[in-house]
Protein backbone atom coordinates (compact mmCIF):
# COMPACT_ATOMS: atom_id res chain seq x y z
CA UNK A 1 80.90 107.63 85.40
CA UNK A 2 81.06 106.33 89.07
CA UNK A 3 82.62 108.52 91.70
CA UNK A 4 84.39 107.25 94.60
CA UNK A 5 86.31 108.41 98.12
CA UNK A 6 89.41 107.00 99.49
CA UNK A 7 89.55 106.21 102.96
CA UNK A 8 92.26 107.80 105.33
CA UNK A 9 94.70 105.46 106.52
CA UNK A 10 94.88 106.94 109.88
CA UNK A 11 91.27 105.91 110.53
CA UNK A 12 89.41 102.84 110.97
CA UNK A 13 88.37 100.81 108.04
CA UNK A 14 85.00 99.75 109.36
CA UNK A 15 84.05 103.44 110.28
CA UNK A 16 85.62 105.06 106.34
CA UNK A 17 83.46 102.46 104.84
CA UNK A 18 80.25 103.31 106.55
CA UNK A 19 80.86 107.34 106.06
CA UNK A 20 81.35 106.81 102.34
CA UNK A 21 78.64 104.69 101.89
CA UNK A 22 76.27 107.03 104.16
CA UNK A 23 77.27 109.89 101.91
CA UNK A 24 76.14 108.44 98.88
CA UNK A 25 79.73 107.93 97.23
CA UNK A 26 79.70 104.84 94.10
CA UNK A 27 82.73 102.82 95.55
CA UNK A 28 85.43 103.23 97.97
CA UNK A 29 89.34 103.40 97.03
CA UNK A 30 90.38 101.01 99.77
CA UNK A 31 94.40 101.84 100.53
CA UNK A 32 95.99 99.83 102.61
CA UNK A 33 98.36 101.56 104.74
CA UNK A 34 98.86 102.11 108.36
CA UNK A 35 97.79 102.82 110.56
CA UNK A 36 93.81 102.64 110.16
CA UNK A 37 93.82 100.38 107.46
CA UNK A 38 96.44 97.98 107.28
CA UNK A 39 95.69 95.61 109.82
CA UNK A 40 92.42 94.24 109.57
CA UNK A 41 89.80 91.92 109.85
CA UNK A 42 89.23 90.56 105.92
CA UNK A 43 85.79 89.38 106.91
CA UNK A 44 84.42 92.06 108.64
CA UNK A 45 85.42 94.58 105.47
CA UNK A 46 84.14 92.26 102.87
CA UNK A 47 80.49 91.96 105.27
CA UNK A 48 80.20 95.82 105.68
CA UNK A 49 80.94 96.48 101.92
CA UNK A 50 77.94 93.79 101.03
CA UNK A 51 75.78 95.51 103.74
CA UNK A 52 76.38 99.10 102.67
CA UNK A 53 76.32 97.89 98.88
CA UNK A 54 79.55 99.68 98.27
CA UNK A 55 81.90 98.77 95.11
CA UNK A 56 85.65 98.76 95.76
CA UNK A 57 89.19 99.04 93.79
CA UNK A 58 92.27 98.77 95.28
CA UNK A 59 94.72 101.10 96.12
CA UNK A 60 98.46 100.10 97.24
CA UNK A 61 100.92 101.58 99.74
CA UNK A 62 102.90 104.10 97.64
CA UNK A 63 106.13 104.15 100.60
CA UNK A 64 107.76 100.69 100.05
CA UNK A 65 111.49 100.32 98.83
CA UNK A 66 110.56 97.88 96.11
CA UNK A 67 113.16 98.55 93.98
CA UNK A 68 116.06 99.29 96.59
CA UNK A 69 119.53 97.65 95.71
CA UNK A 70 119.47 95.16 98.23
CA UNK A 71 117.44 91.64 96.67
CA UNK A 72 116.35 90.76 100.02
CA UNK A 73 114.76 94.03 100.70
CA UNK A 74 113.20 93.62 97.29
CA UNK A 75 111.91 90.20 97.95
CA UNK A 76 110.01 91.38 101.13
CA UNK A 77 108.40 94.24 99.26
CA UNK A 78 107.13 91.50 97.31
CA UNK A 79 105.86 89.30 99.56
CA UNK A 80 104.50 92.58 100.99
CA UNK A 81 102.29 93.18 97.18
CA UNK A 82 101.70 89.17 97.59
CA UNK A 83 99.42 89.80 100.78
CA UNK A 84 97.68 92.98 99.17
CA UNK A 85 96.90 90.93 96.19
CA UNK A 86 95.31 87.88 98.10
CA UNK A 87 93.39 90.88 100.44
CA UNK A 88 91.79 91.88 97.30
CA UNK A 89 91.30 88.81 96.00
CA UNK A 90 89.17 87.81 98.90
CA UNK A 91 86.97 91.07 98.71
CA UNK A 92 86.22 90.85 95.03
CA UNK A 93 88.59 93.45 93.59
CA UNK A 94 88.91 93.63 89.81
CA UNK A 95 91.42 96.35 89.60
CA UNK A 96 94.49 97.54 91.43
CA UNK A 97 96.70 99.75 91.60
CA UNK A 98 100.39 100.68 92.00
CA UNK A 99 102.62 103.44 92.38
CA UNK A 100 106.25 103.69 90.64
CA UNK A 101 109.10 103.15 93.13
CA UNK A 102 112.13 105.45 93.47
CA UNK A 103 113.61 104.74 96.98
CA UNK A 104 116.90 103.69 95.03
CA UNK A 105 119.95 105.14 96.90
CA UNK A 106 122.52 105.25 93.58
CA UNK A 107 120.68 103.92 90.90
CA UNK A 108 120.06 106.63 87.47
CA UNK A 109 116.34 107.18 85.95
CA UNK A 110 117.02 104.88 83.61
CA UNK A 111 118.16 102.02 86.25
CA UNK A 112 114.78 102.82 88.21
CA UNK A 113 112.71 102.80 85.11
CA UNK A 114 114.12 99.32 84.56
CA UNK A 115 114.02 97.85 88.44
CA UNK A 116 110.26 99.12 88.34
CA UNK A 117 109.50 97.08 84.99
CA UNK A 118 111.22 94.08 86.79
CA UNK A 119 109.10 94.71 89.62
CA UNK A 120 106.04 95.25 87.74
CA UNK A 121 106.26 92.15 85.75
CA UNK A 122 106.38 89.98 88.95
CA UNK A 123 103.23 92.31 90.89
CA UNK A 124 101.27 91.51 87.77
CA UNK A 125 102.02 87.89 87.20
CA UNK A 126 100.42 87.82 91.12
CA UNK A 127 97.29 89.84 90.13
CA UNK A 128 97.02 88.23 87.15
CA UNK A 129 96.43 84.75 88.79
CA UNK A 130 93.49 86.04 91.38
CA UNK A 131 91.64 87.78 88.06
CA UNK A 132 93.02 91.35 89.18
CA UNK A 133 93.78 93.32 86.47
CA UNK A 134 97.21 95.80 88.19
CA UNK A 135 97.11 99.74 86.89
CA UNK A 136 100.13 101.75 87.21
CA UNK A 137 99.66 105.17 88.56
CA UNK A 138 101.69 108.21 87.32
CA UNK A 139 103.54 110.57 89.31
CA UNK A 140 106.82 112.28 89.26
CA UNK A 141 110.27 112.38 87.13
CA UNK A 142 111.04 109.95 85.60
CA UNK A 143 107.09 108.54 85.52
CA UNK A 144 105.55 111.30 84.47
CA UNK A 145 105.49 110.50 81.14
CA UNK A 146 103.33 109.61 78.36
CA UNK A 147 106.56 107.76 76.64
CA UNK A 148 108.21 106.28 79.68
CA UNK A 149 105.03 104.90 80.35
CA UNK A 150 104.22 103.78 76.88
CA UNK A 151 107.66 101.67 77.41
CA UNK A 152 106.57 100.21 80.82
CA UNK A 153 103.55 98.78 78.65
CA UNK A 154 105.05 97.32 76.47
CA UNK A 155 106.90 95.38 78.83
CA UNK A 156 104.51 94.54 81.25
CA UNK A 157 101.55 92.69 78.91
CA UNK A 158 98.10 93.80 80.52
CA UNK A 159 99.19 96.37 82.84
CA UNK A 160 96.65 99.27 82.56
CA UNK A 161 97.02 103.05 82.98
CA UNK A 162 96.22 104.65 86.69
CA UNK A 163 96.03 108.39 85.42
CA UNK A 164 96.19 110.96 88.67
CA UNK A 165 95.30 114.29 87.16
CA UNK A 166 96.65 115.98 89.87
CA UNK A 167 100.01 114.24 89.53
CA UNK A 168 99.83 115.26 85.80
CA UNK A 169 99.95 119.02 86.98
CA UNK A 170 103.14 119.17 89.12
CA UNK A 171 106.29 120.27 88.13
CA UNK A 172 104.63 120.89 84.18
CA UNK A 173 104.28 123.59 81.51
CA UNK A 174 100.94 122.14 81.02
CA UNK A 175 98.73 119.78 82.91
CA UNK A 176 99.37 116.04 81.24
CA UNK A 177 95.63 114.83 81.52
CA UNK A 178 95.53 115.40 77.49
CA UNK A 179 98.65 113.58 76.46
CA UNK A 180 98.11 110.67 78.79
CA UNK A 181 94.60 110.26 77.00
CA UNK A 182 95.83 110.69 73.45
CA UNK A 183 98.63 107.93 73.73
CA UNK A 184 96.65 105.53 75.67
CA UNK A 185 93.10 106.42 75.07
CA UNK A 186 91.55 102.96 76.14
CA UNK A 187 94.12 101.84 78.40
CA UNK A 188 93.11 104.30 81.00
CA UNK A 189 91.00 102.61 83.36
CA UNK A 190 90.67 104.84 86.47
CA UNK A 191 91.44 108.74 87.47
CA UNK A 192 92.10 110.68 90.56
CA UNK A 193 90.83 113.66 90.64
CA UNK A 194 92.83 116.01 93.77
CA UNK A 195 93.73 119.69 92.97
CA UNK A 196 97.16 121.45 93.41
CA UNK A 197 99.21 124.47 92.69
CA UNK A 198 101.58 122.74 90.61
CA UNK A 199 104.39 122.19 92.71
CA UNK A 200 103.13 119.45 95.54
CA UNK A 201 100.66 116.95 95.52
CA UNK A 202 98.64 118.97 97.73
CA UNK A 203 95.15 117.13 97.97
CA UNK A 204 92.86 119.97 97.96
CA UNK A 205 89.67 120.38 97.21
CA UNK A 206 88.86 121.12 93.09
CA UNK A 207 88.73 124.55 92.39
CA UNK A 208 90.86 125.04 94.89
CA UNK A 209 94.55 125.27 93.25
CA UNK A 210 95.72 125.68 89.56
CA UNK A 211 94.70 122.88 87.58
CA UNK A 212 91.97 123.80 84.33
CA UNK A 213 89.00 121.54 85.57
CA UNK A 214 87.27 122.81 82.17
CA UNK A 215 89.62 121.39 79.90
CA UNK A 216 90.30 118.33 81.94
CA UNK A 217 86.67 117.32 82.04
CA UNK A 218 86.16 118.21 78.76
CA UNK A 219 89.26 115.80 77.33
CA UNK A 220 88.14 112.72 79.26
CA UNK A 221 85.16 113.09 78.00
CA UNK A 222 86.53 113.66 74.63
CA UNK A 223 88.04 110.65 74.53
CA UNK A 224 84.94 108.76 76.29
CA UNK A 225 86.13 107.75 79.47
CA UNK A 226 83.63 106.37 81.33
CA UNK A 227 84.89 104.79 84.31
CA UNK A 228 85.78 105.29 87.57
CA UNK A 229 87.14 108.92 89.29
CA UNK A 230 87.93 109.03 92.86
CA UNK A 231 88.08 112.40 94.54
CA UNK A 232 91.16 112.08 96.68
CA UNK A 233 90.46 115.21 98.51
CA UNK A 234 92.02 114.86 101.98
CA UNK A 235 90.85 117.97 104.64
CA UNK A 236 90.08 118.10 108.56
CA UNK A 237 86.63 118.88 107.07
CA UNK A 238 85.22 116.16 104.88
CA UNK A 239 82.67 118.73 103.88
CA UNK A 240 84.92 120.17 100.67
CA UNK A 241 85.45 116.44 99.64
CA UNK A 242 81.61 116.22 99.41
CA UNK A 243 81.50 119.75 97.47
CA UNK A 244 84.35 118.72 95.22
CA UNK A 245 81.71 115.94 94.10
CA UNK A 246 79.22 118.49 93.40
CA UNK A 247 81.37 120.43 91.76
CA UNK A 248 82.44 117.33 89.66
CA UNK A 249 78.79 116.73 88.82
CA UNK A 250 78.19 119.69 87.71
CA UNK A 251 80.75 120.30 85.70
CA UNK A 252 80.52 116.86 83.78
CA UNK A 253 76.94 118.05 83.01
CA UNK A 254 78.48 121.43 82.33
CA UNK A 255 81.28 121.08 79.70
């Protein structure tokens, strides 16, 4: 398995790809968002990436109203997606991801669930034509699912599964990690590893909150996942995101 960082969006891109190259990380999680990384010289990321031989997968602003009521305000979240797709393109991205939307002023769970497929359809269509292939990240009511998201796939032909394991553990009897892996198995093509106490997606460090690293570990590896896990660990001190690896190493030797 390959384990990668994400770089902050407050700080400059050139600068988070040379720290997580420097500390030995397999890839970075490039989001773009403001107000570090939105704005930037295409060129001079895709040179530092070949210089510091650093793999990357993309990672999508999580804030936009994509699937607000208004079809102009849709249309510019799309054009927004259209630009993060050719971005990617440019740098060699294979996969990327995207969040569900639920900035929908009015609309039920069921009308969101069926804005984001809309929405979905038309993001992946993009990707699809730059050889991207577009993973859907889980997160809270009403896509927190194993079954809502099971429906989403069958909808959106190709889309992949994005599973967070820290968004798996908030608001839940029981952490999701399992559940996600047993319906999709295969179709799970990148994790995020953060840790929480269940009610906030906190960010901290693993070990650090309430989530059962044993029995995570030991599911994905019971169902042979073997791609990529970025440790979105975010702290003042970038030291516990480099221990959190550690600790990730070890306990994939471990368990």
């Amino acid at each position: 398995m390959k384990i990668g960082a994400m770089n902050s969006p407050i700080c400059d891109i050139i600068d988070e790809i040379r720290w997580i190259a420097e500390h030995d990380f397999d890839f970075i999680d490039l989001t773009i968002e403001p107000f570090g990384a939105y704005d930037f010289d295409v060129k001079k990321v895709k040179r530092a990436l070949k210089d510091y031989g650093l793999e990357v997968i993309g990672h999508t602003n999580p804030f936009l109203p994509s699937i607000f009521p208004i079809q102009s305000i849709r249309k510019v979240c799309l054009n927004e997606f259209g630009k993060y797709v050719d971005i990617f393109s440019k740098l060699g991205v294979k996969l990327m991801n995207i969040h569900p939307f639920y900035d929908a002023p009015m609309l039920s769970d069921e009308d969101k669930i069926k804005a984001n497929i809309d929405f979905l359809k038309q993001v992946n269509k993009l990707c699809k034509s730059r050889g991207i292939t577009l993973m859907l990240e889980n997160y809270i009511k009403p896509f927190d699912s194993p079954e809502i998201f099971a429906r989403i796939l069958k909808e959106v032909r190709g889309l992949k599964v994005h599973l967070d394991v820290g968004h798996a553990n908030i608001n839940q009897d029981k952490n999701l990690t399992e559940a996600f892996f047993r319906k999709f198995g295969n179709k799970i093509v990148h994790l995020h590893f953060s840790d929480n106490k269940g009610t906030h997606d906190d960010h901290i460090p693993l070990g650090c909150g309430y989530i059962e690293w044993e029995r995570v570990v030991k599911t994905i590896k019971k169902f042979g996942f073997n791609g990529t896990i970025t440790l979105e660990v975010f702290t003042p001190d970038r030291d516990y995101l480099l221990l959190s690896r550690e600790k990730l190493r070890n306990w994939l030797n471990e368990f």
